[in-house]
C-alpha atoms as a PDB file:
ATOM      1  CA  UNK A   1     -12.242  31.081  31.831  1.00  0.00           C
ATOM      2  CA  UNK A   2     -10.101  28.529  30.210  1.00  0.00           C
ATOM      3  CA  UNK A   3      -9.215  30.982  27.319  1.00  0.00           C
ATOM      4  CA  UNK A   4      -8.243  33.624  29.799  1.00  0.00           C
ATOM      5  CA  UNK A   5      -5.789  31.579  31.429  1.00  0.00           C
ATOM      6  CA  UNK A   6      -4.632  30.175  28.380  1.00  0.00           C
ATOM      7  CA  UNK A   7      -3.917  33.752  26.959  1.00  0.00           C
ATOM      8  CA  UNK A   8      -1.800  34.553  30.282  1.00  0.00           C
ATOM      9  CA  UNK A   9       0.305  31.339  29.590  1.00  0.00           C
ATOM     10  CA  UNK A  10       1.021  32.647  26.093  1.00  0.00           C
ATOM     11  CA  UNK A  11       1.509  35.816  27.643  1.00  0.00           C
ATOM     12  CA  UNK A  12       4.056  34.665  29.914  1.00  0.00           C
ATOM     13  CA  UNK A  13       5.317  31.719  28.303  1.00  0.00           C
ATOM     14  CA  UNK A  14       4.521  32.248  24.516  1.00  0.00           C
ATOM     15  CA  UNK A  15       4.337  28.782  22.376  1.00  0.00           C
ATOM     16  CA  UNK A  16       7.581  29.856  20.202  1.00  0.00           C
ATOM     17  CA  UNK A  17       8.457  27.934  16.992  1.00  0.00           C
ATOM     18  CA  UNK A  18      10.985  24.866  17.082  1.00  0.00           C
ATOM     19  CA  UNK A  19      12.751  26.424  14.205  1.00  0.00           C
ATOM     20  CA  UNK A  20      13.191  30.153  13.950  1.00  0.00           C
ATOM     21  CA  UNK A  21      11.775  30.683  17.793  1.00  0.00           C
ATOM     22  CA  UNK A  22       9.115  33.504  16.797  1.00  0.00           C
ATOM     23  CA  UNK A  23       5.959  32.837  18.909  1.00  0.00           C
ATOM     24  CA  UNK A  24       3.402  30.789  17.432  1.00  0.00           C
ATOM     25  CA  UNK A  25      -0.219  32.077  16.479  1.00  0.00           C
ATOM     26  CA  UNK A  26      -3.300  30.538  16.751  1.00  0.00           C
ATOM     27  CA  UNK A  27      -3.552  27.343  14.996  1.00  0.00           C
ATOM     28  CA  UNK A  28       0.093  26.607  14.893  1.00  0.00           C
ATOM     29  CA  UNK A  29       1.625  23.922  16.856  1.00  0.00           C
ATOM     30  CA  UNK A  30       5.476  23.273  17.149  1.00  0.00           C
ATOM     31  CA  UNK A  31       6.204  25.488  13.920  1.00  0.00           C
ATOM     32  CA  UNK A  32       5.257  28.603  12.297  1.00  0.00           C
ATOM     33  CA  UNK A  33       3.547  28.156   9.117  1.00  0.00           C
ATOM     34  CA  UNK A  34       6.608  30.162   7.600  1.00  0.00           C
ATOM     35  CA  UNK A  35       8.945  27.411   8.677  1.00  0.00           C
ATOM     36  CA  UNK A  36       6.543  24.796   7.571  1.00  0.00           C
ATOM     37  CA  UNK A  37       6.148  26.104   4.230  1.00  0.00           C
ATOM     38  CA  UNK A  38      10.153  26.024   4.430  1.00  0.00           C
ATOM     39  CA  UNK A  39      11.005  22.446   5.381  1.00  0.00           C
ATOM     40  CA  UNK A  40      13.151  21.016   2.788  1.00  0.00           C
ATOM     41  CA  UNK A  41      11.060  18.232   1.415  1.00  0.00           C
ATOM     42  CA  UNK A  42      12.764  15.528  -0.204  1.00  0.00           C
ATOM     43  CA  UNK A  43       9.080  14.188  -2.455  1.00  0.00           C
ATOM     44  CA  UNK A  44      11.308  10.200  -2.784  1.00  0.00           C
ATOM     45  CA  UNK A  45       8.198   9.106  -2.825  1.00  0.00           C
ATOM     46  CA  UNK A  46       7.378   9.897  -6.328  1.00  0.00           C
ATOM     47  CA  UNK A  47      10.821   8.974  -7.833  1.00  0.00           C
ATOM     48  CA  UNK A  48      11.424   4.932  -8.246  1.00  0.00           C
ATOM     49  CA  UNK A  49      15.188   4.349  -7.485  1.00  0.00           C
ATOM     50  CA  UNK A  50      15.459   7.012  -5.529  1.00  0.00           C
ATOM     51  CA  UNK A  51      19.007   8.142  -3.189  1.00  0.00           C
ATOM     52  CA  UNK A  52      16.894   6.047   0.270  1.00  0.00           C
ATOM     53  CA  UNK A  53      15.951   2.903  -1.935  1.00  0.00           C
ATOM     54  CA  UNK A  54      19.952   2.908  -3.545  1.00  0.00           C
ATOM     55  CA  UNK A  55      21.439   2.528   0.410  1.00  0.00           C
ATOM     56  CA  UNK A  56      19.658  -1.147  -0.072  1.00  0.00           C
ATOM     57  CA  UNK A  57      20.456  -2.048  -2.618  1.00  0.00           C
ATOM     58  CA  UNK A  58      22.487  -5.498  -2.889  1.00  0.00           C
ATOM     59  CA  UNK A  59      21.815  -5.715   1.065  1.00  0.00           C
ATOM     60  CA  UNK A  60      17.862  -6.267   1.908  1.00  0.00           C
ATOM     61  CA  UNK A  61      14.030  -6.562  -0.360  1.00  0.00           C
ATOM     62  CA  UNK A  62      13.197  -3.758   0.402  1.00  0.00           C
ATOM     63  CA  UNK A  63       9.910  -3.308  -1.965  1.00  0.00           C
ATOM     64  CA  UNK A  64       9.907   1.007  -1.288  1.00  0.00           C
ATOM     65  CA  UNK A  65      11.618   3.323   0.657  1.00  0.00           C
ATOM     66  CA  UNK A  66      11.718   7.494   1.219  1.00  0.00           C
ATOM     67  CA  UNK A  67      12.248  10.493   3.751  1.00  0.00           C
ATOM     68  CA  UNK A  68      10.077  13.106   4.327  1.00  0.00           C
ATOM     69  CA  UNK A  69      13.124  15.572   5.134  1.00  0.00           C
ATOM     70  CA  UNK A  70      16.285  16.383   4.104  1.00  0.00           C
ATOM     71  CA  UNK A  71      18.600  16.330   6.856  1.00  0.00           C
ATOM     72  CA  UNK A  72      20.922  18.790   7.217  1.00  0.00           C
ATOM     73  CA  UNK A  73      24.322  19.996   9.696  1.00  0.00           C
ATOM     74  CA  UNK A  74      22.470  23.111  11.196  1.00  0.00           C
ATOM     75  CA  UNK A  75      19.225  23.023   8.974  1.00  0.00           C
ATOM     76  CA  UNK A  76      15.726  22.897   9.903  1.00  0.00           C
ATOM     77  CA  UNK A  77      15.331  19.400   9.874  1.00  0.00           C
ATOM     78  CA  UNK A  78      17.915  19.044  12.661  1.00  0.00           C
ATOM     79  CA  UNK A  79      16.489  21.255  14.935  1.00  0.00           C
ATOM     80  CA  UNK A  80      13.056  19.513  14.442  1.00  0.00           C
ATOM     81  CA  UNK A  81      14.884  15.874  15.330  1.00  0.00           C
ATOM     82  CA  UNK A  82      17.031  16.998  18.001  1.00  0.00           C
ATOM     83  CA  UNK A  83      13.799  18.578  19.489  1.00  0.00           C
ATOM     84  CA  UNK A  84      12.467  15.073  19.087  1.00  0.00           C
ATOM     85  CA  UNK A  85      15.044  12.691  20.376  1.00  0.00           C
ATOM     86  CA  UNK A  86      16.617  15.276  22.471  1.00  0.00           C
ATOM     87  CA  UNK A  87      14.060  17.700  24.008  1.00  0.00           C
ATOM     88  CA  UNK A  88      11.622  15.882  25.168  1.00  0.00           C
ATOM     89  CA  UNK A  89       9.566  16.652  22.712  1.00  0.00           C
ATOM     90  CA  UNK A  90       7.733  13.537  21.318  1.00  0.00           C
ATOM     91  CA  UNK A  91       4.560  15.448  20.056  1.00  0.00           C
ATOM     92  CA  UNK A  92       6.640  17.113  17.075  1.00  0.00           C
ATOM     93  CA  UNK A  93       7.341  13.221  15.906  1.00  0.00           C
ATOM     94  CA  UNK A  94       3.279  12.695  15.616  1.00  0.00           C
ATOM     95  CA  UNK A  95       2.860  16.147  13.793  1.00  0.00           C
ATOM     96  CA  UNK A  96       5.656  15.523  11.184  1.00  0.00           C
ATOM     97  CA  UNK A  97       4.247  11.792  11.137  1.00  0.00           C
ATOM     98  CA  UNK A  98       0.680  13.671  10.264  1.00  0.00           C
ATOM     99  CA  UNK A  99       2.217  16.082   7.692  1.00  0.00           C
ATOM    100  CA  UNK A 100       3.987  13.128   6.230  1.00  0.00           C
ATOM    101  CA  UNK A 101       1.063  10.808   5.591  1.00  0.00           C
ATOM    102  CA  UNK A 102      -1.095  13.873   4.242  1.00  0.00           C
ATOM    103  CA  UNK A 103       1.687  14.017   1.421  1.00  0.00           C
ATOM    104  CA  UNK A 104       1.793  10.699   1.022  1.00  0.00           C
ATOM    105  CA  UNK A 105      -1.697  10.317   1.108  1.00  0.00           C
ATOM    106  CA  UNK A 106      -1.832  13.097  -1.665  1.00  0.00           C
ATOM    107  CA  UNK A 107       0.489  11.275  -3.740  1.00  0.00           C
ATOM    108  CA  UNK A 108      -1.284   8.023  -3.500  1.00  0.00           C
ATOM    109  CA  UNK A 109       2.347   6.887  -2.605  1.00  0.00           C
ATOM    110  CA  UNK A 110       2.458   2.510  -2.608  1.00  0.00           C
ATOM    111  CA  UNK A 111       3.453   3.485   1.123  1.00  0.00           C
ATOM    112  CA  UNK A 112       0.278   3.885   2.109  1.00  0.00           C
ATOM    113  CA  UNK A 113      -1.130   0.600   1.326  1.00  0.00           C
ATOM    114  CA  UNK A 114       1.011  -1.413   3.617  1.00  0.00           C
ATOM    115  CA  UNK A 115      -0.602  -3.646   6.159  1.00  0.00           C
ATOM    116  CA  UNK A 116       1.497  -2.689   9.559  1.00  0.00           C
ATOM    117  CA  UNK A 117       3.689   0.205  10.719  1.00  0.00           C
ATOM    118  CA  UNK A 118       6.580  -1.093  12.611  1.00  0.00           C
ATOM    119  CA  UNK A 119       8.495   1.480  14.199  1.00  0.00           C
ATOM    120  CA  UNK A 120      12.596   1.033  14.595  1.00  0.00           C
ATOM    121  CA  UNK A 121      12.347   0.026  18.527  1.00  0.00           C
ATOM    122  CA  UNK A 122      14.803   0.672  21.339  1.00  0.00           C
ATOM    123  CA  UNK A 123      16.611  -0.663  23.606  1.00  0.00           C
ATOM    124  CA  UNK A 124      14.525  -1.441  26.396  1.00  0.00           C
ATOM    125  CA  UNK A 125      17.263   0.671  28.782  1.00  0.00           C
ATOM    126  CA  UNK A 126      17.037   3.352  26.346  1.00  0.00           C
ATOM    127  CA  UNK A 127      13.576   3.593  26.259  1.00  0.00           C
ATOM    128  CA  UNK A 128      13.255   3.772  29.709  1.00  0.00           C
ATOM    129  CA  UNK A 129      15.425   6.304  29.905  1.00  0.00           C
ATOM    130  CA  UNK A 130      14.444   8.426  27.489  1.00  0.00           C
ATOM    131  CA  UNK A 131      10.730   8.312  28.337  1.00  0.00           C
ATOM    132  CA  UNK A 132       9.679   7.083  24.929  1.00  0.00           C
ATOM    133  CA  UNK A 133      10.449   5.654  21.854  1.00  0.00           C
ATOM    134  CA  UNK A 134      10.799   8.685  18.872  1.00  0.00           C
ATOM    135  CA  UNK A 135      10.218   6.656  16.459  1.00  0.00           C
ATOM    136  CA  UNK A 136       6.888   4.990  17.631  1.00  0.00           C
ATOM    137  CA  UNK A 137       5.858   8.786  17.777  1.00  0.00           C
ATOM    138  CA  UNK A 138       6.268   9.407  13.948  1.00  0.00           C
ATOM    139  CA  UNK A 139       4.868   6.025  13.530  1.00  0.00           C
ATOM    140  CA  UNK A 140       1.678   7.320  15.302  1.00  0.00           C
ATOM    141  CA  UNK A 141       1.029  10.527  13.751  1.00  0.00           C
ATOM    142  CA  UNK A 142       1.219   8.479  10.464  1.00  0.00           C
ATOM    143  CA  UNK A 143      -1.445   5.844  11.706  1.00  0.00           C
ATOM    144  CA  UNK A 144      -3.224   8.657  13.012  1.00  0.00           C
ATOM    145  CA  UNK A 145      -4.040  10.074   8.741  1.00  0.00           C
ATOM    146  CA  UNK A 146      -3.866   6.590   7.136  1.00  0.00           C
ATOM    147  CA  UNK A 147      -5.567   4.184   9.815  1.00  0.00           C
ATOM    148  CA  UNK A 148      -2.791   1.986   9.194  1.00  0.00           C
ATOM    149  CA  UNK A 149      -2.163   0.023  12.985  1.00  0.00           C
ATOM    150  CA  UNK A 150       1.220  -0.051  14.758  1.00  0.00           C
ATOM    151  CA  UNK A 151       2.946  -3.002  15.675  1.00  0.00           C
ATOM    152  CA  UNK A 152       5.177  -2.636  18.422  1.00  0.00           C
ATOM    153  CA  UNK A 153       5.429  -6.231  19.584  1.00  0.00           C
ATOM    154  CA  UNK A 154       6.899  -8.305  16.818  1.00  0.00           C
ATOM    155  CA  UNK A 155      10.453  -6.757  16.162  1.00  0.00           C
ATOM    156  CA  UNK A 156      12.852  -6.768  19.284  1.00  0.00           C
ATOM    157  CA  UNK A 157      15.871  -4.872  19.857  1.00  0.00           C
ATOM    158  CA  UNK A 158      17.680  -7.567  21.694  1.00  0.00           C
ATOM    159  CA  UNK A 159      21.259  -5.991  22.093  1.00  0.00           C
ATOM    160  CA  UNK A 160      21.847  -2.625  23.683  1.00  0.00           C
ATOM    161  CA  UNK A 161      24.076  -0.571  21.180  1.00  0.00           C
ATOM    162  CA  UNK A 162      25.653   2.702  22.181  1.00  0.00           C
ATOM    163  CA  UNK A 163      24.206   5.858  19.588  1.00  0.00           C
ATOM    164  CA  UNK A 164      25.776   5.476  16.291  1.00  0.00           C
ATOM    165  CA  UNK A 165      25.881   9.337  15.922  1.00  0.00           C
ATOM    166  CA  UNK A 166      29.801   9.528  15.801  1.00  0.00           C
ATOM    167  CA  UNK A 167      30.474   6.458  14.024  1.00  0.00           C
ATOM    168  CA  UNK A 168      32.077   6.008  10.455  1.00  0.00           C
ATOM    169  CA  UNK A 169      30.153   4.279   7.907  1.00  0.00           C
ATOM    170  CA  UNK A 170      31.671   0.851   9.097  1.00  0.00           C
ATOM    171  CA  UNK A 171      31.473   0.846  12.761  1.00  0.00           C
ATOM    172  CA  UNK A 172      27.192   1.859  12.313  1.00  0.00           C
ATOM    173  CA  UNK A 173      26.991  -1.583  10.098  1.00  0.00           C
ATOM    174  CA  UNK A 174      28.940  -3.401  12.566  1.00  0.00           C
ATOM    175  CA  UNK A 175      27.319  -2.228  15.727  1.00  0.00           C
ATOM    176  CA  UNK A 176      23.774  -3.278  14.408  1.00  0.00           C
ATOM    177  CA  UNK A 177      24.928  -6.772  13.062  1.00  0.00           C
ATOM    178  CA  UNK A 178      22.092  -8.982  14.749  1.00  0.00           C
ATOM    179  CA  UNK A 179      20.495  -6.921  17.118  1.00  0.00           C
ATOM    180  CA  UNK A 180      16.945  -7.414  16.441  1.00  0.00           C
ATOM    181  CA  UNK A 181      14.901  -9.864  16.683  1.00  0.00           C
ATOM    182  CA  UNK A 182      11.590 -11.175  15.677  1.00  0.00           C
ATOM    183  CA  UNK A 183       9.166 -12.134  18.501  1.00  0.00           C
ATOM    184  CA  UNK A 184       5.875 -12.487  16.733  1.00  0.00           C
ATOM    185  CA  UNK A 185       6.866 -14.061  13.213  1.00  0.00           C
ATOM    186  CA  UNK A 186       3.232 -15.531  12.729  1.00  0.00           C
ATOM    187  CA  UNK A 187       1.830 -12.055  13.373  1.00  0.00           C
ATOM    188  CA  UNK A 188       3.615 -10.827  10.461  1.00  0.00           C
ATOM    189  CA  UNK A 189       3.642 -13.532   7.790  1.00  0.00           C
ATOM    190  CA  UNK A 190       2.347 -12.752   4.816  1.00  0.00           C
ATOM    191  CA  UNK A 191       2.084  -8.956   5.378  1.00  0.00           C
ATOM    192  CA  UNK A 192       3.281  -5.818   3.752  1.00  0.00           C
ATOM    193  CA  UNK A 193       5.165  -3.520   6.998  1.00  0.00           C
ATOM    194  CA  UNK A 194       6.336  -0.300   6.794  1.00  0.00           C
ATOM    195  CA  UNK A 195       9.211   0.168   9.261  1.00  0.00           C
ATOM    196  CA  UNK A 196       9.117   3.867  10.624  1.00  0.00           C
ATOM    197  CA  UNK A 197      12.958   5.469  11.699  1.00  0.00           C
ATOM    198  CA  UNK A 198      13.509   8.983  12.691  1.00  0.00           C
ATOM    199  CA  UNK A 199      16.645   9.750  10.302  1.00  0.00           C
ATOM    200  CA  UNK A 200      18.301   7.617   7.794  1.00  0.00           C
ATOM    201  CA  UNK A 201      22.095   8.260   7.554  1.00  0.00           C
ATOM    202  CA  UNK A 202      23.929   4.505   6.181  1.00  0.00           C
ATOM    203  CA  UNK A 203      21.076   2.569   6.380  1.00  0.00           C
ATOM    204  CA  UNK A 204      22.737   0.351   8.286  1.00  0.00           C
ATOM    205  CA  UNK A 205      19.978   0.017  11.679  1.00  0.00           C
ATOM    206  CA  UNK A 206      17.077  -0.043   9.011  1.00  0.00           C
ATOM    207  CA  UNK A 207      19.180  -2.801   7.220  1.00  0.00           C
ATOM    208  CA  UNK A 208      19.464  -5.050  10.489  1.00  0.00           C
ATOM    209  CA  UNK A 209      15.860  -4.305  10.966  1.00  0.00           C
ATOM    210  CA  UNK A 210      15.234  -5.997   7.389  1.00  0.00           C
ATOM    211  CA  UNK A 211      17.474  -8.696   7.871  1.00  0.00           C
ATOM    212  CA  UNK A 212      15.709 -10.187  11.119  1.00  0.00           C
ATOM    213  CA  UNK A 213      11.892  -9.416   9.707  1.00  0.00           C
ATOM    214  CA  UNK A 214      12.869 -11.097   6.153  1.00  0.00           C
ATOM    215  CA  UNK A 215      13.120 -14.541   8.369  1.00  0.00           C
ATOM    216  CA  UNK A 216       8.918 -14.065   8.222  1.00  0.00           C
ATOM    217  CA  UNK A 217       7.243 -16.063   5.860  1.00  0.00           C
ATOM    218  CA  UNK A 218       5.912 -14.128   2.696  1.00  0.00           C
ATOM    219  CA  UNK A 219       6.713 -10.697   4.093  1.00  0.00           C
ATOM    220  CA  UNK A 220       7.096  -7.532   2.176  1.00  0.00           C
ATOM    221  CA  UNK A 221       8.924  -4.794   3.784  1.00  0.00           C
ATOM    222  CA  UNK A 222       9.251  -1.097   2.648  1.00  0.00           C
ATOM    223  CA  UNK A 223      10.990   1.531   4.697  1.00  0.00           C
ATOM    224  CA  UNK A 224       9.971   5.406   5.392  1.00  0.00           C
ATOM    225  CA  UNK A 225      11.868   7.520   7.904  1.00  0.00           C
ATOM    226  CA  UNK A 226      11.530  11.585   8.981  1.00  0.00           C
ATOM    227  CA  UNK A 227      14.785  12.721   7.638  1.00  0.00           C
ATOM    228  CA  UNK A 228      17.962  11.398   5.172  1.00  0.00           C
ATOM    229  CA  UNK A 229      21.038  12.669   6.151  1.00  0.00           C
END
């Protein structure tokens, strides 16, 4: 019985891919395998010194950092985080998050072998009103392959911030400048995190992220987000 209803659902309101909008088959969630095959992979993870570690350079310790994605005006990967942040849609976070950590696991990447995932929080406004935080979502499809847990206590966003989407290069740095803040510090000392963003453009909200956890006692901080713009 369950089947039967579930095939008039799909009859009436087909499951269609977040990308090219052609109705998903059995076994395919959020995107066609054709799509899937298709995102634009960016493989950081395997290059030391590569174009995510370089936008921290001179500004945080920052032991490792990549993207999953390439990020593009009108690409693939945009669709897939507007869907995300945008849409409602917090589920295609966890199965990127999942794809992700399959790579990574694959690759035996040194971002696996952190001790915490920390994703980039909210504001506690925002949060509220979007229903969730996006980032906590890719953070848990991620835990959810390499049994890593998920912190979501320790690192505070403490100022509300309006979106840096339409901001130069200077105004993001600017409108991050000591906006977290660590609440846990003895939960964290001497650990290895991993904190989890949906898209990295300047760097600059990762950055202020750093900047607050590196007050922490022995920590070790690496970086992975979806997407670099």
């Amino acid at each position: 019985m369950t089947q039967l209803w579930n095939n008039l659902l799909n009859l009436f309101f087909p499951n269609l891919c977040k990308i090219c909008g052609s109705p998903l088959v059995e076994g395919e969630e959020q995107i066609c395998l054709r799509c899937l095959c298709d995102l634009p992979h960016t493989y950081y993870h395997r290059k030391a010194n590569n174009p995510a570690e370089q936008l921290f350079f001179g500004k945080n310790r920052i032991e490792h950092a990549s993207a999953f994605l390439r990020y593009e005006k009108g690409g693939k990967t945009q669709k897939l985080v507007h869907s995300l942040k945008y849409y409602d849609n917090k589920e295609v976070g966890y199965l990127l998050g999942r794809q992700a950590a399959r790579e990574l696991l694959a690759d035996r990447s040194p971002l696996i072998e952190v001790d915490l995932l920390i994703p980039v929080p909210l504001h506690p406004r925002k949060e509220r009103k979007r229903g969730y935080n996006q980032s906590e979502w890719i953070a848990r499809g991620l835990s959810s392959v390499l049994h890593i847990p998920i912190d979501k206590g320790s690192l505070a966003r403490v100022s509300f911030t309006n979106t840096q989407t339409r901001k130069g290069v200077f105004e993001r740095w600017t409108n991050v400048c000591s906006i977290f803040q660590v609440s846990q510090p003895d939960k964290l000392r001497d650990k290895h995190v991993l904190l989890v963003d949906d898209v990295i453009t300047t760097g600059a909200t990762l950055s202020a992220c750093a900047e607050a956890l590196s007050t922490v006692p022995g920590i070790r901080i690496s970086v992975f987000a979806l997407s670099i713009a």
